[in-house]
C-alpha atoms as a PDB file:
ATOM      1  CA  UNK A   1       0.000   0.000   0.000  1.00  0.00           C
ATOM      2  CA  UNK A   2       2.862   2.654   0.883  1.00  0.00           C
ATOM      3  CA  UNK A   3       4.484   1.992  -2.854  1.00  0.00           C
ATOM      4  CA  UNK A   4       1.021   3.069  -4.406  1.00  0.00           C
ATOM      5  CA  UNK A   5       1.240   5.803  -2.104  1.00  0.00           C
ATOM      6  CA  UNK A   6       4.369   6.970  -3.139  1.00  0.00           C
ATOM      7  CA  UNK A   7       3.139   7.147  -6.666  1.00  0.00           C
ATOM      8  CA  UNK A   8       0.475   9.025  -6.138  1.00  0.00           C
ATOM      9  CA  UNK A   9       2.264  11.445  -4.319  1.00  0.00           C
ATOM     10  CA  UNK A  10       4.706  11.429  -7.709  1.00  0.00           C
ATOM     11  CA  UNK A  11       1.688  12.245  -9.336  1.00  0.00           C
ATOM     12  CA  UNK A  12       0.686  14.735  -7.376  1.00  0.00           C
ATOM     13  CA  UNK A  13       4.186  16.068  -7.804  1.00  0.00           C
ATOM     14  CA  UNK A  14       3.750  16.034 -11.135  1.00  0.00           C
ATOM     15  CA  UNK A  15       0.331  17.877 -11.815  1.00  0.00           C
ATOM     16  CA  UNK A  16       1.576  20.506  -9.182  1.00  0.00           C
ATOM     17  CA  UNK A  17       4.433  20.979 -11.206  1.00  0.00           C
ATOM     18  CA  UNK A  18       2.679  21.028 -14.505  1.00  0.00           C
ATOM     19  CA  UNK A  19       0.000  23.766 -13.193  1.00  0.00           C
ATOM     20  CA  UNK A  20       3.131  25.851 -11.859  1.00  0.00           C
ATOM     21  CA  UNK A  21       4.369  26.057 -14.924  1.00  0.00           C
ATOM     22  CA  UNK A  22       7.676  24.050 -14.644  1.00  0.00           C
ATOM     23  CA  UNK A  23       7.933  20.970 -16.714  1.00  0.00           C
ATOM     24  CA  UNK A  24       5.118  20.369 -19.204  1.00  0.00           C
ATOM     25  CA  UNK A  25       3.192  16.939 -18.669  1.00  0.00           C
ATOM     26  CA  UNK A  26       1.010  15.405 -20.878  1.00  0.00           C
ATOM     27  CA  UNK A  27      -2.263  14.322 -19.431  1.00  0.00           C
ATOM     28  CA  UNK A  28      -2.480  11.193 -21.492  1.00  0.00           C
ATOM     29  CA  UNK A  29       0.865  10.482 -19.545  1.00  0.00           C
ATOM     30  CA  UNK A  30      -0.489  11.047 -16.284  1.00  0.00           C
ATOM     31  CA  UNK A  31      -3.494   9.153 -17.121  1.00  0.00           C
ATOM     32  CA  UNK A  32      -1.610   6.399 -18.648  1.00  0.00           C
ATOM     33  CA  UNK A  33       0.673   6.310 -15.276  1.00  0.00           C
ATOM     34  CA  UNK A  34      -2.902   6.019 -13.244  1.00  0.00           C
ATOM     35  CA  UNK A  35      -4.155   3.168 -15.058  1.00  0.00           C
ATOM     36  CA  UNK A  36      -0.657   1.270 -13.458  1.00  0.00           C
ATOM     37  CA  UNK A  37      -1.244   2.228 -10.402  1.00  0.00           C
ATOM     38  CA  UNK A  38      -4.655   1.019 -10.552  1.00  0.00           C
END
């Protein structure tokens, strides 16, 4: 349970960065990434 936690915090990580600006990230890639969690 803690590794899926740790992903979705990646995620999280990732959508904060992509609404700040930073790095783009595709959606299809974050949804793609939340299918394997799932």
């Amino acid at each position: 349970m803690s590794s899926s936690q740790n992903c979705w915090s990646m995620l999280a990580g990732l959508e904060r960065a992509a609404h700040g600006g930073g790095t783009y990230v595709d959606p299809e890639v974050l949804r793609q990434m939340q299918l394997t969690v799932q």
